[in-house]
PDB file of N, CA and C in Angstrom:
ATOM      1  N   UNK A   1      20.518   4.725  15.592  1.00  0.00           N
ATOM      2  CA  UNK A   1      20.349   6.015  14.971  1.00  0.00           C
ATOM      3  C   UNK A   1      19.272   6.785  15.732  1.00  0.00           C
ATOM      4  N   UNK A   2      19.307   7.977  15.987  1.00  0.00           N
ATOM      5  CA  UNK A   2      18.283   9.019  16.707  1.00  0.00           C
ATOM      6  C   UNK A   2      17.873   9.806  15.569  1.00  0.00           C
ATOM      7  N   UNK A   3      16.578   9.873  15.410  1.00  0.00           N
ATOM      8  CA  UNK A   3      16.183  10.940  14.339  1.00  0.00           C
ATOM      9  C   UNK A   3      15.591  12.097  15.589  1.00  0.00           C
ATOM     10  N   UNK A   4      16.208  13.226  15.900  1.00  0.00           N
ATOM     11  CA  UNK A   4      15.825  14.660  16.729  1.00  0.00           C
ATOM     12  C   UNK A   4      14.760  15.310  15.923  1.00  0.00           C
ATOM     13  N   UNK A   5      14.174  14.817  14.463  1.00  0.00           N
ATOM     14  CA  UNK A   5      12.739  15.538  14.182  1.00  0.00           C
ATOM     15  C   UNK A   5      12.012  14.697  13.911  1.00  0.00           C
ATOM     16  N   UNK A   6      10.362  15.392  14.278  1.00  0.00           N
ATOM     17  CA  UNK A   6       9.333  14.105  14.529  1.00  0.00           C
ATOM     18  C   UNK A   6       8.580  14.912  14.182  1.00  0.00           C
ATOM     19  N   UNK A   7       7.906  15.084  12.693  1.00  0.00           N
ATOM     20  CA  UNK A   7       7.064  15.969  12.514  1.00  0.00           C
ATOM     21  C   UNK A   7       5.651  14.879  11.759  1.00  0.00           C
ATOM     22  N   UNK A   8       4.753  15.383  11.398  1.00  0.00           N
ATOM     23  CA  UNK A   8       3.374  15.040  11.501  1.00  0.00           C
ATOM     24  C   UNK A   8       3.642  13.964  10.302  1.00  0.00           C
ATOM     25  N   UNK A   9       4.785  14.566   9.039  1.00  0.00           N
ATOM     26  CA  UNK A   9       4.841  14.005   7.439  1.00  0.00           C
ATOM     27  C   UNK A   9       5.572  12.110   7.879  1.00  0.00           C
ATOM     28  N   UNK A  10       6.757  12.463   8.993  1.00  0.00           N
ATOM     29  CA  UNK A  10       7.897  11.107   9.631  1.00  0.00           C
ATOM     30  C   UNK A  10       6.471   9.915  10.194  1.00  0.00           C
ATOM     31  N   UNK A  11       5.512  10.805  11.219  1.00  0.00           N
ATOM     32  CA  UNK A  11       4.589   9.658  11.487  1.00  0.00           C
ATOM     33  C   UNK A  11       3.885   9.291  10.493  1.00  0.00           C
ATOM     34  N   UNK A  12       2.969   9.969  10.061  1.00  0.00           N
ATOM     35  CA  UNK A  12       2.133   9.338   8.988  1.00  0.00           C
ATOM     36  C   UNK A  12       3.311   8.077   7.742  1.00  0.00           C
ATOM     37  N   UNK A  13       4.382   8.673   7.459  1.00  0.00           N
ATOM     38  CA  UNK A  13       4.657   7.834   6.484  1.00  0.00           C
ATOM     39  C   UNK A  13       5.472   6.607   7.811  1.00  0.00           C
ATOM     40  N   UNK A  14       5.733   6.897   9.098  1.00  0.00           N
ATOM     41  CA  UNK A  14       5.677   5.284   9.760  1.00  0.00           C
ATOM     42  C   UNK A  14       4.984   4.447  10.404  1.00  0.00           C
ATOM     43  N   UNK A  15       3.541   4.868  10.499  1.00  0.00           N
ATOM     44  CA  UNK A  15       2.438   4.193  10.236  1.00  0.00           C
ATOM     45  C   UNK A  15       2.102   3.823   8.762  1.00  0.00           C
ATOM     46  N   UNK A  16       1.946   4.423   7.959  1.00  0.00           N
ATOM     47  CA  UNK A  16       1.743   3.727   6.547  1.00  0.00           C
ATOM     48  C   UNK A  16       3.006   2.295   6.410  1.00  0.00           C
ATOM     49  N   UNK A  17       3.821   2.902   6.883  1.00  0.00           N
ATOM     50  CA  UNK A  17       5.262   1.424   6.518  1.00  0.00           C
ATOM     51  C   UNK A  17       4.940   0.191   7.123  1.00  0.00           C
ATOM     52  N   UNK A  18       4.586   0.473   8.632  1.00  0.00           N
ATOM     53  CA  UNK A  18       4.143  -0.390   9.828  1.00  0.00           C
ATOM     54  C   UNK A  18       2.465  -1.404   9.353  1.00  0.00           C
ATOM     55  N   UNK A  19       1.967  -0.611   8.658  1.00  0.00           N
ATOM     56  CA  UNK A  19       0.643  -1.217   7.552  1.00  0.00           C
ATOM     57  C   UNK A  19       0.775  -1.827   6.816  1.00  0.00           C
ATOM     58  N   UNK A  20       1.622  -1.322   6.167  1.00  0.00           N
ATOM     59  CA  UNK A  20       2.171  -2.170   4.308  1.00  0.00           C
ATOM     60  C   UNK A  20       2.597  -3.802   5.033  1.00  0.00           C
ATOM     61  N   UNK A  21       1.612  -4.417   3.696  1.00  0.00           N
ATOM     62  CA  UNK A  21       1.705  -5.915   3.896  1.00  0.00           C
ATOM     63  C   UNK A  21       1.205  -6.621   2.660  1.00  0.00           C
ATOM     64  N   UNK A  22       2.164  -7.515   2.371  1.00  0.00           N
ATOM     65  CA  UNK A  22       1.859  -8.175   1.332  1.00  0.00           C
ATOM     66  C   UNK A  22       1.502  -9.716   1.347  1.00  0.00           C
ATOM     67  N   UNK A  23       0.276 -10.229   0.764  1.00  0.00           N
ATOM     68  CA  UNK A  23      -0.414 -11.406   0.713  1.00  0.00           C
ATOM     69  C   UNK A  23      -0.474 -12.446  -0.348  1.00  0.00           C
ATOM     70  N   UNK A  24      -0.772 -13.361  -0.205  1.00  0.00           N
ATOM     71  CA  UNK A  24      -0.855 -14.254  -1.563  1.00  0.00           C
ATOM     72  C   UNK A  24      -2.066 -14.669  -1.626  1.00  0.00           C
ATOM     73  N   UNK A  25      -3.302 -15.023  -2.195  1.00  0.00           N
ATOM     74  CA  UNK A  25      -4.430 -14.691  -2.507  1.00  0.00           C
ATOM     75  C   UNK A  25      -5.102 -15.841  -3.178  1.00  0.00           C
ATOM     76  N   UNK A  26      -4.969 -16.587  -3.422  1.00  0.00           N
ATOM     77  CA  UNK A  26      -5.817 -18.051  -4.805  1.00  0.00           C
ATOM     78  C   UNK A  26      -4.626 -17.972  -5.847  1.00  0.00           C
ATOM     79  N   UNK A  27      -2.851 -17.705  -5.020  1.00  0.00           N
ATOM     80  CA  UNK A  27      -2.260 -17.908  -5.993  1.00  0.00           C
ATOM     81  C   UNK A  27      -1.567 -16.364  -7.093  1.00  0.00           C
ATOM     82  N   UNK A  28      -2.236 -15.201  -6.300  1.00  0.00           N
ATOM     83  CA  UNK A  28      -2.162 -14.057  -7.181  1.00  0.00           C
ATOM     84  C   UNK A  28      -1.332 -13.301  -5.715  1.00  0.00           C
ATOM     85  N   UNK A  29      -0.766 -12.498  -5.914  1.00  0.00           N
ATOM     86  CA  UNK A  29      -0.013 -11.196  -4.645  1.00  0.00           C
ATOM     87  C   UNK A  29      -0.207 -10.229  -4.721  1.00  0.00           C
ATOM     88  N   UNK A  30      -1.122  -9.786  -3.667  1.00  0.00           N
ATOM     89  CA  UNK A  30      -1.757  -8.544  -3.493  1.00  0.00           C
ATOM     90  C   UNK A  30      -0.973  -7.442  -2.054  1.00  0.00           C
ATOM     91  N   UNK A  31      -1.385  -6.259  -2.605  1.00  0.00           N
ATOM     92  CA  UNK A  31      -0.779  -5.689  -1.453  1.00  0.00           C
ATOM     93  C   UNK A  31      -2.158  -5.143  -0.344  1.00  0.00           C
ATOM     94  N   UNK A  32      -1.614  -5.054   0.719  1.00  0.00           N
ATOM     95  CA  UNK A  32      -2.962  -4.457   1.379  1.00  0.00           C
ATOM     96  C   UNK A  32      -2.609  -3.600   2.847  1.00  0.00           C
ATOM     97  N   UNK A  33      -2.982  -2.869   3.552  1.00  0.00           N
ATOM     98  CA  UNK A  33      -2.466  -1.463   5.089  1.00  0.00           C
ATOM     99  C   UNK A  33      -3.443  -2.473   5.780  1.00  0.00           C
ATOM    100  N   UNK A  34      -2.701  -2.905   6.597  1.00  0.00           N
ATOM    101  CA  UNK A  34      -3.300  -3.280   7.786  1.00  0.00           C
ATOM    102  C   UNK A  34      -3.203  -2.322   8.957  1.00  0.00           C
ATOM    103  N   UNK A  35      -4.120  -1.262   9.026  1.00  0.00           N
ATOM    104  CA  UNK A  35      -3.984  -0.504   9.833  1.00  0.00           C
ATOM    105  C   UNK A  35      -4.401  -0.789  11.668  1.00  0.00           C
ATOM    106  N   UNK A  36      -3.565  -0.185  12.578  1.00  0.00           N
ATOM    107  CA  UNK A  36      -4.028  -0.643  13.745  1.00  0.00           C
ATOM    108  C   UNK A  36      -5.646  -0.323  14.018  1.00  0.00           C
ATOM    109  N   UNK A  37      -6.639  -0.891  14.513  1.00  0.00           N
ATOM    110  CA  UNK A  37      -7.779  -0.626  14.550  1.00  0.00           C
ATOM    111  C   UNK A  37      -8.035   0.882  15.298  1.00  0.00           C
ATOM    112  N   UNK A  38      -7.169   1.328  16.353  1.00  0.00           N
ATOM    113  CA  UNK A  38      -6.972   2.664  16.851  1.00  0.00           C
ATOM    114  C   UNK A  38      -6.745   3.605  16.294  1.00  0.00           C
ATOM    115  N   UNK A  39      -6.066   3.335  14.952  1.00  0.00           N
ATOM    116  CA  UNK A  39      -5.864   4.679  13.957  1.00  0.00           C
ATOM    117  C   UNK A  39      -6.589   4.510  12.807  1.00  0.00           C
ATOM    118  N   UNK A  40      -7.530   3.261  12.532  1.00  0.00           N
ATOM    119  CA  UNK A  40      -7.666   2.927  11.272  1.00  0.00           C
ATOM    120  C   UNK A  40      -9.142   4.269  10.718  1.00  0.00           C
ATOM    121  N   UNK A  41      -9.285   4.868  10.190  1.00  0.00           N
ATOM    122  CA  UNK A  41     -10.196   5.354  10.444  1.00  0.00           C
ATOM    123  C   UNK A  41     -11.801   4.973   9.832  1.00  0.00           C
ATOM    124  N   UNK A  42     -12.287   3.842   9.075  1.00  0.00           N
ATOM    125  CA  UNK A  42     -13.521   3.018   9.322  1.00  0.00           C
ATOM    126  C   UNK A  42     -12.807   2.116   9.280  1.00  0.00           C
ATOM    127  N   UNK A  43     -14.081   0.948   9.606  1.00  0.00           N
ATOM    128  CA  UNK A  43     -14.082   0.026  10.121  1.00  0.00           C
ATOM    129  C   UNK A  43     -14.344  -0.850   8.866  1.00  0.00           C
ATOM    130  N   UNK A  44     -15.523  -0.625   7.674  1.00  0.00           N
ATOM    131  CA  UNK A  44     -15.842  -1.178   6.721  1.00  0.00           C
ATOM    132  C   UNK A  44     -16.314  -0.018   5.588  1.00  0.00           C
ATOM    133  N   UNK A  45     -15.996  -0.254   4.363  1.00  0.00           N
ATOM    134  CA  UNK A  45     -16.009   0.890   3.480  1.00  0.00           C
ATOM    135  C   UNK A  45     -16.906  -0.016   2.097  1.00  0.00           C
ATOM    136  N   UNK A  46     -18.123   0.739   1.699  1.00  0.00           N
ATOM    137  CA  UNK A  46     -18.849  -0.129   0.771  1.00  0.00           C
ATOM    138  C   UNK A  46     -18.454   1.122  -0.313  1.00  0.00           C
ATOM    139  N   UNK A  47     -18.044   0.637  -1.457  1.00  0.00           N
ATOM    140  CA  UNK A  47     -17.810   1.935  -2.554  1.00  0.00           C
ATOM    141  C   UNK A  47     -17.979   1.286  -3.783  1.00  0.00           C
ATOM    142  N   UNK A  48     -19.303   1.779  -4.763  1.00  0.00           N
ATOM    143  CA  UNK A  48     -19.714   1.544  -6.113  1.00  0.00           C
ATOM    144  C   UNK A  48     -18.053   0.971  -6.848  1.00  0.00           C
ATOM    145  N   UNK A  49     -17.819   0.520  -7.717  1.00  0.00           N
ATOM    146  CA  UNK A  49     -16.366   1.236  -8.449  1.00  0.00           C
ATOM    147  C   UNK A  49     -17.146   1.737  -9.844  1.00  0.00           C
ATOM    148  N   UNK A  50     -18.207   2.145  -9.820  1.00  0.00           N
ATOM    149  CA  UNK A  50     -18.896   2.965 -11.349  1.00  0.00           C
ATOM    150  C   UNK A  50     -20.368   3.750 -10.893  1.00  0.00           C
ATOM    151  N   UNK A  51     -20.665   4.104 -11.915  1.00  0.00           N
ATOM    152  CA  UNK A  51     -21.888   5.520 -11.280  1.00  0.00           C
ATOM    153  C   UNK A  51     -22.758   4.783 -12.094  1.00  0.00           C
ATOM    154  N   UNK A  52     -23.115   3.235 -12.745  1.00  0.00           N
ATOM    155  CA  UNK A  52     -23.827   2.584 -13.398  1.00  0.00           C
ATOM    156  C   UNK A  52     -24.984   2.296 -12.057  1.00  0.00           C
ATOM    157  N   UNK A  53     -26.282   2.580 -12.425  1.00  0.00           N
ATOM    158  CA  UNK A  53     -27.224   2.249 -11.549  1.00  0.00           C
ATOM    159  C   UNK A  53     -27.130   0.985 -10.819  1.00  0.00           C
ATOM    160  N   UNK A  54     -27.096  -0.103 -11.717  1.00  0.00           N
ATOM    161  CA  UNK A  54     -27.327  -1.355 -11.078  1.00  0.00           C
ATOM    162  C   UNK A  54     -26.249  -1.565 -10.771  1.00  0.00           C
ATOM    163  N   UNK A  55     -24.895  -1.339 -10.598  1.00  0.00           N
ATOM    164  CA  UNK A  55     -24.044  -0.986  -9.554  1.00  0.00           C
ATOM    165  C   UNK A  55     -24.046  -0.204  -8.066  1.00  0.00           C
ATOM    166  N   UNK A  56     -24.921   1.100  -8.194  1.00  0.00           N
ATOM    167  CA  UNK A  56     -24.532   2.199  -6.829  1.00  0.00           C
ATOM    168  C   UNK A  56     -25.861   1.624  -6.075  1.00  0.00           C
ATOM    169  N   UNK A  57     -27.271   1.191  -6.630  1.00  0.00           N
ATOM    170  CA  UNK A  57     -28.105   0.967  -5.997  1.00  0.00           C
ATOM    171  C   UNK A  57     -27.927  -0.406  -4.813  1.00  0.00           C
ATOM    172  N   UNK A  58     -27.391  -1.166  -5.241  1.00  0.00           N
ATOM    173  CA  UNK A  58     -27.057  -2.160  -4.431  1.00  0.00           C
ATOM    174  C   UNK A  58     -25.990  -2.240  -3.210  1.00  0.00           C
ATOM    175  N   UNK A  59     -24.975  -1.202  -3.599  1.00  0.00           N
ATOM    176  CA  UNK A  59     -24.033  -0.717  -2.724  1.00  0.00           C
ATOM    177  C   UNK A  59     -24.617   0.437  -2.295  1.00  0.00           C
ATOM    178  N   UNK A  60     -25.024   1.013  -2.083  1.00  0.00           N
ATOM    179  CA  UNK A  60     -26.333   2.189  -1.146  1.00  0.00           C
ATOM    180  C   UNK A  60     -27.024   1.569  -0.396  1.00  0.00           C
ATOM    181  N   UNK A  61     -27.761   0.369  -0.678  1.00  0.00           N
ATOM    182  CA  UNK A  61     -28.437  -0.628   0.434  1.00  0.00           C
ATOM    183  C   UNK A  61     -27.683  -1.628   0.907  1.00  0.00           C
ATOM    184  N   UNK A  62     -26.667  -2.090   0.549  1.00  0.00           N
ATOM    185  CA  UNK A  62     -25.747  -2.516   1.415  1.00  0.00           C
ATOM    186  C   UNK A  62     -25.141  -1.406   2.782  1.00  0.00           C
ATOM    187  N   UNK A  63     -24.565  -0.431   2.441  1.00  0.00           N
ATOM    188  CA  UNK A  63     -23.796   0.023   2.699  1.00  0.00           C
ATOM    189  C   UNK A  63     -24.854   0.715   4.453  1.00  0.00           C
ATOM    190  N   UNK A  64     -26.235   1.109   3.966  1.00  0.00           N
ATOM    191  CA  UNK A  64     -27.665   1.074   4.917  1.00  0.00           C
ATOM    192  C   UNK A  64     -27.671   0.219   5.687  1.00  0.00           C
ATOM    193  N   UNK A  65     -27.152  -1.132   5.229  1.00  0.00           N
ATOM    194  CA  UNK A  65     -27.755  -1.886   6.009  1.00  0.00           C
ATOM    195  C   UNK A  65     -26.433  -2.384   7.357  1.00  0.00           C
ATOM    196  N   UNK A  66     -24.818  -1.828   6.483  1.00  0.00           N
ATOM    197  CA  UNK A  66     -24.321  -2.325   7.212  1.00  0.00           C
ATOM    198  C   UNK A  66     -24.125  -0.869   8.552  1.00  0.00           C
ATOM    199  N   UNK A  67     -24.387   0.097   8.394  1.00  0.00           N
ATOM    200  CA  UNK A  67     -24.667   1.090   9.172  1.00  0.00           C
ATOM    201  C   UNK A  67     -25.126   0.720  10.809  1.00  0.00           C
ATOM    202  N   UNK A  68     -26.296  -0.213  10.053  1.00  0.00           N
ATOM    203  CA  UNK A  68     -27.179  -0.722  11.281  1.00  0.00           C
ATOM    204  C   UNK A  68     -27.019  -1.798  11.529  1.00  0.00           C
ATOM    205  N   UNK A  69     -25.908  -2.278  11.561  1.00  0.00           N
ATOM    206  CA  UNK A  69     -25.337  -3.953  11.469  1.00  0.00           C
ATOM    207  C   UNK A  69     -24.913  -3.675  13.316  1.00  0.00           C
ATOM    208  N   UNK A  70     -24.706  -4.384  14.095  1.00  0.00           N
ATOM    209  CA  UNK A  70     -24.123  -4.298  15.465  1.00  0.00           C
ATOM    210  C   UNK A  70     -22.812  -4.996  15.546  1.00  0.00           C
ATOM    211  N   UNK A  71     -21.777  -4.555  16.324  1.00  0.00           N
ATOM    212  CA  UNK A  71     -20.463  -4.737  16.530  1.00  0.00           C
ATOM    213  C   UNK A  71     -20.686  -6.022  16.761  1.00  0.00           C
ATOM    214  N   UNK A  72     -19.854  -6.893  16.206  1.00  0.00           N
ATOM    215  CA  UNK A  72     -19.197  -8.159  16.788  1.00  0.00           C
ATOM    216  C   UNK A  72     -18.032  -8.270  18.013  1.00  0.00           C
TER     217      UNK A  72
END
């Protein structure tokens, strides 16, 4: 099959397809984008999941520290 249109919406959703991957976990199946490291756009993402202090404070100094962490 030849698809003659190739617009910005065809790539993005065949990179997202080419990502999609599904895992098995301690027994549980999770889904997860394994994105190519060339398009992925970070590398590591630290994110509270609540605006509770003793939640964001610890992920704020994590997130500092991995800033200044050096490439492996």
């Amino acid at each position: 099959m030849i698809e003659p249109a190739a617009g910005a919406t065809r790539t993005a959703m065949a990179f997202l397809m080419a990502a999609y991957d599904e895992e098995e976990v301690r027994g549980e199946q999770r889904v997860v984008l394994r994105f190519h490291p060339s398009i992925a756009p970070y590398k590591v993402a630290v994110l509270p999941l609540s605006k509770k202090p003793e939640l964001s404070a610890p992920a704020s100094e994590l997130a500092g520290g991995a800033a200044q962490a050096p490439d492996v």
